[in-house]
Protein backbone atom coordinates (compact mmCIF):
# COMPACT_ATOMS: atom_id res chain seq x y z
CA UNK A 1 6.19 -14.05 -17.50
CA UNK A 2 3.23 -15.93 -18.29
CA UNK A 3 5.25 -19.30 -19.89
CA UNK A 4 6.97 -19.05 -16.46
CA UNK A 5 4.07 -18.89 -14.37
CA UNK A 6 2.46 -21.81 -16.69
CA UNK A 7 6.03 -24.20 -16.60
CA UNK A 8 6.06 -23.76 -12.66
CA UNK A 9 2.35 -24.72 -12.57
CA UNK A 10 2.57 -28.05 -14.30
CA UNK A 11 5.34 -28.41 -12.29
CA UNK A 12 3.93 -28.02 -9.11
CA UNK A 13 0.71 -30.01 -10.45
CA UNK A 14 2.88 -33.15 -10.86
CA UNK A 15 4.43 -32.76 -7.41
CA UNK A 16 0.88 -32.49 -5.88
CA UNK A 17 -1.07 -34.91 -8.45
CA UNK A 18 -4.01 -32.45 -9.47
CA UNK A 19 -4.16 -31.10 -12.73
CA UNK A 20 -2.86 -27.02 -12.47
CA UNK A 21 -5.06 -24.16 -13.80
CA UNK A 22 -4.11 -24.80 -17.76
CA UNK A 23 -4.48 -28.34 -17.89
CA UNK A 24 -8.32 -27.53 -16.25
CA UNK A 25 -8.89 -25.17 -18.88
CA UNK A 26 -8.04 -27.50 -21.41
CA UNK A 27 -10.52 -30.15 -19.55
CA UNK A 28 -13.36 -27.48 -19.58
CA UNK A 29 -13.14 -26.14 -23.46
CA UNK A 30 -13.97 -23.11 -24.60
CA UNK A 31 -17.43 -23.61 -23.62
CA UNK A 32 -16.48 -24.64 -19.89
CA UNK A 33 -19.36 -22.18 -18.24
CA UNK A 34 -21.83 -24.38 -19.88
CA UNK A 35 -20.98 -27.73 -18.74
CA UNK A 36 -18.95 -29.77 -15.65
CA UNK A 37 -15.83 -31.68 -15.21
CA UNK A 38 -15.14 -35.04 -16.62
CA UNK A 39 -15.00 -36.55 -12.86
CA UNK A 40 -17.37 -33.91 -11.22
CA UNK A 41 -21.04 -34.05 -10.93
CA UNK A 42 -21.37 -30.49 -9.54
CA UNK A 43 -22.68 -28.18 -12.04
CA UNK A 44 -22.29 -24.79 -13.13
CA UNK A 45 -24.27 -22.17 -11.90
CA UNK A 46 -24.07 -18.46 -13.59
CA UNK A 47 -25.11 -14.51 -12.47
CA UNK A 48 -27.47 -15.02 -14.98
CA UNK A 49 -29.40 -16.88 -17.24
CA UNK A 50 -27.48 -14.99 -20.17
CA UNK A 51 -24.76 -14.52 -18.39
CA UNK A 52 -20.93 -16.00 -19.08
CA UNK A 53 -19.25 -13.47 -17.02
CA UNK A 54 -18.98 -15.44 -13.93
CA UNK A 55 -20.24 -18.85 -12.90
CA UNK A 56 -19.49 -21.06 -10.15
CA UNK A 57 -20.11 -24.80 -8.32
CA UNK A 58 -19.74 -26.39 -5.35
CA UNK A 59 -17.54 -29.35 -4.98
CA UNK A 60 -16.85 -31.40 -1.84
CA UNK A 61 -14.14 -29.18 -0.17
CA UNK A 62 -14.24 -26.46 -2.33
CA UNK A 63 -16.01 -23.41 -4.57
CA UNK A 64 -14.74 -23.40 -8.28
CA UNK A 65 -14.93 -19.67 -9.55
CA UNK A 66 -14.85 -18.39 -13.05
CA UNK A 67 -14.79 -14.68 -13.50
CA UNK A 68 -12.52 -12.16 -15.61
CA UNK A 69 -10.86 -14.97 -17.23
CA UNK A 70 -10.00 -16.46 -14.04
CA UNK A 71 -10.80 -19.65 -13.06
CA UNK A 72 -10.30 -19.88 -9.33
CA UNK A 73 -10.73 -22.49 -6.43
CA UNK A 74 -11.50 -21.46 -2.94
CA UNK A 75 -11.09 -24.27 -0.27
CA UNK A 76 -13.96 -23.59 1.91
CA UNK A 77 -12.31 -22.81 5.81
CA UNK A 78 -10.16 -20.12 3.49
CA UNK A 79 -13.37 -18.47 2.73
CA UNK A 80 -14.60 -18.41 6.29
CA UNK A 81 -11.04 -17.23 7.87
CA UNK A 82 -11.03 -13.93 4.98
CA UNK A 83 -14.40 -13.04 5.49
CA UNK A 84 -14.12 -9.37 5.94
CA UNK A 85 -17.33 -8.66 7.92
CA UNK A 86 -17.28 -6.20 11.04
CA UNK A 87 -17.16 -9.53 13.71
CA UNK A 88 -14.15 -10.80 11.22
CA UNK A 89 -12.10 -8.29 10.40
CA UNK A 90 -11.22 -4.79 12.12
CA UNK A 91 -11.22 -2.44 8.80
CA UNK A 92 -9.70 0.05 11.16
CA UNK A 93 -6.29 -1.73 12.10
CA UNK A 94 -6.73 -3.80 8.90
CA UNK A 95 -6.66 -7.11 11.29
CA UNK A 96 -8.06 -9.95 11.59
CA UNK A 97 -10.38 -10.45 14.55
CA UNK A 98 -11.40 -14.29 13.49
CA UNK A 99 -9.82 -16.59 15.53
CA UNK A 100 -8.35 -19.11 12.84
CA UNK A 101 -8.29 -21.44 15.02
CA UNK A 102 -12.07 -21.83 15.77
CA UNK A 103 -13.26 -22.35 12.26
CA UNK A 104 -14.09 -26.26 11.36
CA UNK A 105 -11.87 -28.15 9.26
CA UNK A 106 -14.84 -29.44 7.83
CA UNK A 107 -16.76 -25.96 7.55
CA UNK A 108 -19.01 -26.20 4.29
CA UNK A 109 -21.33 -23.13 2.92
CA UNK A 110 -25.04 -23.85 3.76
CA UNK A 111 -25.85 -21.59 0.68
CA UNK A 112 -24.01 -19.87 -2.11
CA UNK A 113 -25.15 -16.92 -4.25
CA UNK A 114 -23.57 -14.31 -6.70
CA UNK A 115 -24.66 -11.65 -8.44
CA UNK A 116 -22.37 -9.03 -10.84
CA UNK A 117 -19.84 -8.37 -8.60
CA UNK A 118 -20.36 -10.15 -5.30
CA UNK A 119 -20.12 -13.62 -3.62
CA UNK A 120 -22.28 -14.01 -0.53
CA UNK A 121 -21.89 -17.55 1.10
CA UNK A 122 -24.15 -18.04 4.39
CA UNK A 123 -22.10 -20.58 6.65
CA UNK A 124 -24.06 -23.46 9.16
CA UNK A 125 -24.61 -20.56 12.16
CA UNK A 126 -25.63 -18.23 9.90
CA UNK A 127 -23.52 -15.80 9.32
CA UNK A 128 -23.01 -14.52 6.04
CA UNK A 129 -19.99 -13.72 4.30
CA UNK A 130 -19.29 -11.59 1.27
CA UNK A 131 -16.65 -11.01 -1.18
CA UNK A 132 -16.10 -8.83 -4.07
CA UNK A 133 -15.49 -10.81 -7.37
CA UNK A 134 -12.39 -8.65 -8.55
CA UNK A 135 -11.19 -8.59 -4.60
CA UNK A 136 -10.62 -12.57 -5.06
CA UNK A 137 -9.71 -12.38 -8.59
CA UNK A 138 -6.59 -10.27 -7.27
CA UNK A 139 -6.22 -12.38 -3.97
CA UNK A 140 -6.80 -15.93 -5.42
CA UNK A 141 -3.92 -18.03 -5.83
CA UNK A 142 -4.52 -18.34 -9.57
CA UNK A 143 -4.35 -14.55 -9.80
CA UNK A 144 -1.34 -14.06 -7.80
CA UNK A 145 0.09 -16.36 -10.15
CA UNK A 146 -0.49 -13.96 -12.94
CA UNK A 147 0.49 -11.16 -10.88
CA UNK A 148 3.79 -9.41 -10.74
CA UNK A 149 4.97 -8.72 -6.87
CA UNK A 150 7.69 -6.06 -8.18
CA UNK A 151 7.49 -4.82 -11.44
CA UNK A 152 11.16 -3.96 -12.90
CA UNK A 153 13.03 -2.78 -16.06
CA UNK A 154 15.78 -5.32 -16.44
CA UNK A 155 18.76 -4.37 -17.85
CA UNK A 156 22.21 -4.57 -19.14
CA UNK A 157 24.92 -1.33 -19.95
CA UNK A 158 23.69 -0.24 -23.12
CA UNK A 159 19.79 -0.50 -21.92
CA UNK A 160 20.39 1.42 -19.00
CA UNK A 161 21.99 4.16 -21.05
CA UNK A 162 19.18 4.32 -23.44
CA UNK A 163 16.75 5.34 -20.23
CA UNK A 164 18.70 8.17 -19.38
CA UNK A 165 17.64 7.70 -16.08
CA UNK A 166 18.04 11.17 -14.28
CA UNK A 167 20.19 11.43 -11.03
CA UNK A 168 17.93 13.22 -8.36
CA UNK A 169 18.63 16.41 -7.05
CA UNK A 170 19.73 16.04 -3.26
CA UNK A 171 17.12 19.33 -2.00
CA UNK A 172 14.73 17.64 -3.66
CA UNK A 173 14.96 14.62 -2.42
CA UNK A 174 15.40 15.95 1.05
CA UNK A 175 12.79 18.51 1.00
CA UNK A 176 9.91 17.32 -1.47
CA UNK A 177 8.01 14.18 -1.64
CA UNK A 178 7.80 14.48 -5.91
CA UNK A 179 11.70 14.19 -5.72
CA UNK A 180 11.55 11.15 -3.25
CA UNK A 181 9.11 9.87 -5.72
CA UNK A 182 11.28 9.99 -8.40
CA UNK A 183 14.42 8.73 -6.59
CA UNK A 184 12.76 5.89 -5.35
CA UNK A 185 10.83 4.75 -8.59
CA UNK A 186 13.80 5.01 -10.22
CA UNK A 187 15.09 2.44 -7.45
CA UNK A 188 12.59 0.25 -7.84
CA UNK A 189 12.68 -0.31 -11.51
CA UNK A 190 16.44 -0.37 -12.20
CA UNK A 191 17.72 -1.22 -8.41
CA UNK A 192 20.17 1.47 -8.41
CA UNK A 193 19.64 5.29 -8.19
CA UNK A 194 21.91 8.28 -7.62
CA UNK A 195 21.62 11.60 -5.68
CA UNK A 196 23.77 14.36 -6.99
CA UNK A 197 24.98 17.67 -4.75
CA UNK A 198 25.43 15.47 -2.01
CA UNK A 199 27.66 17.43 0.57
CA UNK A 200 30.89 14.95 0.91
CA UNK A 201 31.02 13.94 4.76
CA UNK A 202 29.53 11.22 6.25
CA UNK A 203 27.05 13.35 8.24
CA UNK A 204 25.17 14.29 5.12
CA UNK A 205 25.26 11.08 3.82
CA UNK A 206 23.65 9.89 6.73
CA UNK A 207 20.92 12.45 6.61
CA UNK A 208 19.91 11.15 3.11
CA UNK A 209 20.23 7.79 3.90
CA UNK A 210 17.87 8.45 7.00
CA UNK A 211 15.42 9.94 4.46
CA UNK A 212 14.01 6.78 3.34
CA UNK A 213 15.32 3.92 5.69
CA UNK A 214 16.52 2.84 9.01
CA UNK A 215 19.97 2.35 9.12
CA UNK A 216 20.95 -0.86 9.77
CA UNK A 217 23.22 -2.01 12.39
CA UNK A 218 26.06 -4.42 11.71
CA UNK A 219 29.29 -6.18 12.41
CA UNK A 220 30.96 -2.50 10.26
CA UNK A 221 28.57 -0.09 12.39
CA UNK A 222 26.04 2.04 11.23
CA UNK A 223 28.17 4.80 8.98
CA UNK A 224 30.72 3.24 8.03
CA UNK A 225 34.02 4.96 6.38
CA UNK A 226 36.16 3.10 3.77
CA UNK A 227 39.99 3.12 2.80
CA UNK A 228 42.46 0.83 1.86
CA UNK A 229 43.92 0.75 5.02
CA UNK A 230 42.95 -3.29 5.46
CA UNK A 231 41.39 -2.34 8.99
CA UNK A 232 38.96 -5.03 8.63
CA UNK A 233 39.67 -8.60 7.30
CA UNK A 234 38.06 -8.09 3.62
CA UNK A 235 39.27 -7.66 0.21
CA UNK A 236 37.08 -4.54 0.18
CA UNK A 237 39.69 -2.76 1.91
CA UNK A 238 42.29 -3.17 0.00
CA UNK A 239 43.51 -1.73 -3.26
CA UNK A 240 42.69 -4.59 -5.32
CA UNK A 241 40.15 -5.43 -7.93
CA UNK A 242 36.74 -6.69 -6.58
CA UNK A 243 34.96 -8.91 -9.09
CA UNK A 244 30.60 -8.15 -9.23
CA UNK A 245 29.19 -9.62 -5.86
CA UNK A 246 26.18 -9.11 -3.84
CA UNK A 247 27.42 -8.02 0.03
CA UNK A 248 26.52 -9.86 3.53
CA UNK A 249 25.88 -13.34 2.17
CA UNK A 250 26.69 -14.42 5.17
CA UNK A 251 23.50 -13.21 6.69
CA UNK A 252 20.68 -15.26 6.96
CA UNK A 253 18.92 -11.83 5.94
CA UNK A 254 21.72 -10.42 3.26
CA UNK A 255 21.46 -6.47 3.79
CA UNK A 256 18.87 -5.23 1.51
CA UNK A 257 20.03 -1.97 0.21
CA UNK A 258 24.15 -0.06 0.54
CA UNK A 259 24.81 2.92 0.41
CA UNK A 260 28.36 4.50 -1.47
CA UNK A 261 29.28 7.56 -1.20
CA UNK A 262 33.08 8.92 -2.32
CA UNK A 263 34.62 11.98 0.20
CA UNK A 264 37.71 11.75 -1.39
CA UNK A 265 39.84 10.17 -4.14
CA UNK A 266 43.68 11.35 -4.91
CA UNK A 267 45.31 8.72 -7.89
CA UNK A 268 43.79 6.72 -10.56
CA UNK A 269 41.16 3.72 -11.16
CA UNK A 270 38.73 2.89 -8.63
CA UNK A 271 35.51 2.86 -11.08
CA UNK A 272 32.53 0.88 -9.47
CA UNK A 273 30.94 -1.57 -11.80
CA UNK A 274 27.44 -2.72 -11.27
CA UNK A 275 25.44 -5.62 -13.13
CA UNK A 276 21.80 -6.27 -13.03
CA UNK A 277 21.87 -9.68 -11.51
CA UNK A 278 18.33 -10.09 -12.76
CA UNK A 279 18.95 -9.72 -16.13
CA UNK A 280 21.62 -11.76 -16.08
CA UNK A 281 19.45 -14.91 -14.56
CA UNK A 282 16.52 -14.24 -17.08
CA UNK A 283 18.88 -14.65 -19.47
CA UNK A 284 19.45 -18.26 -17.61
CA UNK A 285 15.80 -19.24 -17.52
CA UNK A 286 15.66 -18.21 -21.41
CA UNK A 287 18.43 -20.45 -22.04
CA UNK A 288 18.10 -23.40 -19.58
CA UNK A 289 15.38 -23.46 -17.24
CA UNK A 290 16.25 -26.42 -15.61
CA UNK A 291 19.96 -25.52 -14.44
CA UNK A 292 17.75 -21.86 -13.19
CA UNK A 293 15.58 -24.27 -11.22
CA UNK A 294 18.49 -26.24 -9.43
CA UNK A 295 20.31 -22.61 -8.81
CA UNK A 296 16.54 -21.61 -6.80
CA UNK A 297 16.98 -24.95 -4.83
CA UNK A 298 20.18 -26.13 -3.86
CA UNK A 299 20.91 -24.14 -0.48
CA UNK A 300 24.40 -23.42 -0.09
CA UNK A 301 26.49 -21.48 2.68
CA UNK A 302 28.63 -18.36 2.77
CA UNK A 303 30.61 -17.74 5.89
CA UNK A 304 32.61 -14.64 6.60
CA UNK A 305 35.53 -14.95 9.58
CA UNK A 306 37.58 -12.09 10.97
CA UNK A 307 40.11 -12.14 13.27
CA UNK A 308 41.77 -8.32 12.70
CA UNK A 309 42.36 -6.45 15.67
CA UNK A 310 39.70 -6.33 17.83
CA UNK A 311 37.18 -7.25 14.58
CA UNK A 312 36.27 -10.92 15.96
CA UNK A 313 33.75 -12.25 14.08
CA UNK A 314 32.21 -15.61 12.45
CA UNK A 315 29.02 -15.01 9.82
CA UNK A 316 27.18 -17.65 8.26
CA UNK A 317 24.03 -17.41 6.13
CA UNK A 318 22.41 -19.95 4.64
CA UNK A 319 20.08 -20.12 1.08
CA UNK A 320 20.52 -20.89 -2.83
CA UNK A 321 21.67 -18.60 -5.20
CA UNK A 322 18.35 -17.23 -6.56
CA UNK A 323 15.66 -16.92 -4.43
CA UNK A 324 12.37 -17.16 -6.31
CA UNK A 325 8.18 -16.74 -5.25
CA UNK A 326 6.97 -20.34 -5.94
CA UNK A 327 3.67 -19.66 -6.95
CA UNK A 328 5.03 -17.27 -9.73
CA UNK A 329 8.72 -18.15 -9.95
CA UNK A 330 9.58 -14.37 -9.61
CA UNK A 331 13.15 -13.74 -8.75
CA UNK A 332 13.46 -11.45 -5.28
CA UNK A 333 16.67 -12.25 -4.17
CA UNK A 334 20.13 -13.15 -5.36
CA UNK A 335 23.30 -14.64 -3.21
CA UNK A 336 26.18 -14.27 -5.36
CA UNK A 337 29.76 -14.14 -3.52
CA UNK A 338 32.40 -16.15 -4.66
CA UNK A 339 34.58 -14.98 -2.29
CA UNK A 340 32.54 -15.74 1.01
CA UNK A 341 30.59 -18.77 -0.60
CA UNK A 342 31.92 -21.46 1.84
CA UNK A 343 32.61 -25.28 1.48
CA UNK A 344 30.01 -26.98 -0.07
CA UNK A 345 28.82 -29.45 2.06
CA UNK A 346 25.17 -29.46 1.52
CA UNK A 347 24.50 -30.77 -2.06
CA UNK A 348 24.82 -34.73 -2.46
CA UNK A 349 27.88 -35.58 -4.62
CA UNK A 350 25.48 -36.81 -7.52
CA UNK A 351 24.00 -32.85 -7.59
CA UNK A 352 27.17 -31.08 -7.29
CA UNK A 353 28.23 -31.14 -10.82
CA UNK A 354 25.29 -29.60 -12.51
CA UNK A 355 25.31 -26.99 -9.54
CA UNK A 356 28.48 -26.13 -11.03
CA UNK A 357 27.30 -26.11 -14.35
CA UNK A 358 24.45 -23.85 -13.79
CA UNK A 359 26.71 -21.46 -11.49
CA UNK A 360 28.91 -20.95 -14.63
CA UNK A 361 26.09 -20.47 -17.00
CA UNK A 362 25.36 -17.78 -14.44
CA UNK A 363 28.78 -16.32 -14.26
CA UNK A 364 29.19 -16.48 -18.22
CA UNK A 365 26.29 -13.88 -18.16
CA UNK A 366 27.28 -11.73 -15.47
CA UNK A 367 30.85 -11.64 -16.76
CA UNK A 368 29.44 -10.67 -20.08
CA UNK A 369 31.15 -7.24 -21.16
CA UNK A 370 27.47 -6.00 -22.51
CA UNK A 371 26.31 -6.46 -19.15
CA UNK A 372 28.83 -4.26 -17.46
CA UNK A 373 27.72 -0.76 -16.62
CA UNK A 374 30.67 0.87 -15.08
CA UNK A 375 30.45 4.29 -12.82
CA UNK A 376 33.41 6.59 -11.64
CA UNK A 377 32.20 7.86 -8.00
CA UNK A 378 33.07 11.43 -7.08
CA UNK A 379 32.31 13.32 -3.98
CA UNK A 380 29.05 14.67 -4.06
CA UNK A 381 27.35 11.97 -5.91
CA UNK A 382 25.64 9.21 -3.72
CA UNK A 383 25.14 5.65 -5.35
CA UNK A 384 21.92 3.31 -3.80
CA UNK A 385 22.07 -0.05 -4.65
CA UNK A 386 19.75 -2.82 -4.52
CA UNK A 387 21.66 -5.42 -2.85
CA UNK A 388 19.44 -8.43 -3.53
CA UNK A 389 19.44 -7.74 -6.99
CA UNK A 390 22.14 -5.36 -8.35
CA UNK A 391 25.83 -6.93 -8.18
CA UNK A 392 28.55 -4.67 -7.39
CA UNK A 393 32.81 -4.46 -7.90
CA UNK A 394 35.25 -1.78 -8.49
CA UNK A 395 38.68 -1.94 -10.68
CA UNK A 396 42.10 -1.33 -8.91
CA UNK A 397 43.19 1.98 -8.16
CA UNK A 398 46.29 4.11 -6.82
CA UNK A 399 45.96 6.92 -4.39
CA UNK A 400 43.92 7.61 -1.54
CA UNK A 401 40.67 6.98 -1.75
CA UNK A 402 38.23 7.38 0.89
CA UNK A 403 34.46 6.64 0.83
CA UNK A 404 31.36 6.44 3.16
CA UNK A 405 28.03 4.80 3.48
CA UNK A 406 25.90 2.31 5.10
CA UNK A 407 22.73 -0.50 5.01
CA UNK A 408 19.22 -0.04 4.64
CA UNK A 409 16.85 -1.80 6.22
CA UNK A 410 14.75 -2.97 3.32
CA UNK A 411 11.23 -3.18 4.64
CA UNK A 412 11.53 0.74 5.50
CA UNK A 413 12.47 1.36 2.13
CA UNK A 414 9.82 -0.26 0.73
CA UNK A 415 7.26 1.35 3.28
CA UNK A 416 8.21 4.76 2.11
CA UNK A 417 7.90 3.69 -1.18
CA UNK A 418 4.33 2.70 -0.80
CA UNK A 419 3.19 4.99 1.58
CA UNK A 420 4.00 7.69 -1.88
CA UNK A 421 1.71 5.34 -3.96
CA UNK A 422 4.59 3.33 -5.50
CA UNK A 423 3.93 -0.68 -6.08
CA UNK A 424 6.76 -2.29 -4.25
């Protein structure tokens, strides 16, 4: 993680022209409390006489912080508009009372202290802000940086064996918050979790969905039941083979989490596979970065049309491949569909051929047998899927085969998640 957070640094450092967080440390030396800048003539100023664990000075826009390891800058009206004092911040709605919009552009600290743990800076009217040193290591830019938003276990077919991740009980994960718990941390780190004892109608299945999440509306309903009846114009519901895929591309918003569960299957076939997306694009970056950087920023669009009955309906979302957090180049979000990626009409000609070449680096390591973990559904066991990370398909199959489920509104999931003390 931390060659990634250091290759997107010097690359945003050339786009802006100022030298990024390592090429200042390698400016300052190992000794950098002790002395300035090449080009600045501010100079450092320390808790302590004795003391190297934080020091700080003033430049003409900004405060440069050192502290846990950290070295930090803090343009000065970002200072006054987080100040966290009663007449700044409601600490009872967790709001900000400040209007943003009144602070000077100009706004400079009339004085600057810190002790141990605290940063007090007294502004021109005198008010007089303070900060906690590990509250702006964690809330700095430089430590976001180092910062994981969602921690994960990536994984291929043979790694997610090895976890023997357990399958939570559905009473327990209706009725106790330690099953929940489980279910959803299990979620979070792999992207896909299962309920077993499920009751096999769609009622049930809705009240576990509802557990967690909203369910979220769209052009197939809430609760949705599935057969290969072709009742709607999609593959899905057909018989045939679905190759891995990430549903509702063709949102601007792709649906964040689905929902399988089988009622009923009479024949043969019909196993789903599922493939850790993720692991499957760190496997790109490893490889080559740059044709992981052009997949995060070439925006291409997926389009969905249906004319079936009275299904009438023309989708089109909007976004590249991989989605990615600039400031740490953390994947979030992936929009893989080959069979609702529409015409590509918004790369220049002289970019389209290394898109290509980058989308079948990706494919090569989705399609790669290791990577395959494949799952026969029965009635009674519900599958969750992460749908911006965890690609899905299924094999062919005879028979009837009938199956029920529905979206999840992500945010919701989340929020439960981290109302239980999980980091999500």
């Amino acid at each position: 993680m931390k060659w990634r957070s250091r290759m997107w640094c010097r690359r945003l450092a050339c786009l802006l022209s100022v030298p990024c967080q390592h090429t200042r440390h390698r400016l300052l030396g190992p000794s950098c409390g002790r002395r300035t800048f090449t080009a600045a003539v501010a100079r450092w100023h320390h808790t302590a006489p004795e003391s190297l664990s934080c020091a700080w000075q003033l430049h003409g826009d900004h405060l440069e912080l050192r502290y846990a390891d950290t070295l930090m800058r803090f343009d000065f009206v970002w200072l006054r508009d987080h100040c966290r004092s009663a007449s700044c911040y409601n600490a009872k709605t967790n709001q900000r009372s400040l209007d943003t919009a009144s602070v000077d552009l100009s706004i400079k600290p009339k004085a600057v202290r810190v002790d141990e743990t605290t940063l007090f800076l007294t502004w021109p009217d005198g008010h007089v802000t303070r900060y906690g040193l590990q509250w702006l290591v964690k809330n700095s830019y430089e430590g976001q940086k180092q910062q994981v938003m969602h921690p994960r276990i990536l994984w291929n077919a043979e790694i997610y064996r090895q976890a023997q991740v357990p399958s939570v009980d559905c009473q327990s994960f209706l009725e106790t918050d330690e099953g929940l718990k489980e279910f959803l941390q299990n979620f979070l780190l792999y992207g896909i979790a299962f309920v077993e004892n499920v009751t096999p109608t769609k009622e049930d299945t809705q009240i576990l969905a509802e557990r967690i999440s909203l369910i979220r509306e769209t052009i197939y309903g809430r609760m949705w039941y599935f057969t290969s009846d072709f009742s709607r114009g999609d593959t899905a519901y057909t018989k045939l083979a679905l190759d891995r895929h990430t549903d509702t591309t063709y949102f601007q918003e792709p649906c964040g989490i689905q929902v399988f569960h089988c009622l009923k299957h009479e024949g043969t076939g019909g196993r789903t596979l599922l493939v850790d997306g993720f692991y499957a694009a760190e496997q790109v970056l490893r490889q080559a970065p740059d044709q992981f950087e052009l997949l995060s920023k070439v925006p291409l669009k997926h389009e969905y049309i249906e004319n079936v009955g009275d299904c009438h309906n023309h989708m089109i979302g909007v976004g590249p491949v991989l989605n990615v957090y600039p400031w740490n180049n953390e994947l979030y979000l992936i929009r893989y569909n080959n069979y609702d990626r529409a015409v590509i009409n918004t790369v220049p000609y002289d970019v389209v051929n290394r898109w290509y070449t980058a989308h079948r680096t990706l494919t090569t390591e989705l399609r790669r047998p290791e990577n395959e973990l494949w799952v026969k559904l029965k009635p009674g066991k519900a599958l969750f899927i992460d749908n911006w990370r965890v690609l899905h398909g299924r094999e062919a199959f005879t028979g009837y085969r009938q199956l029920c489920g529905c979206y999840l509104t992500r945010d919701d999931v989340l929020n439960t998640a981290r109302l239980l003390g999980l980091q999500a």
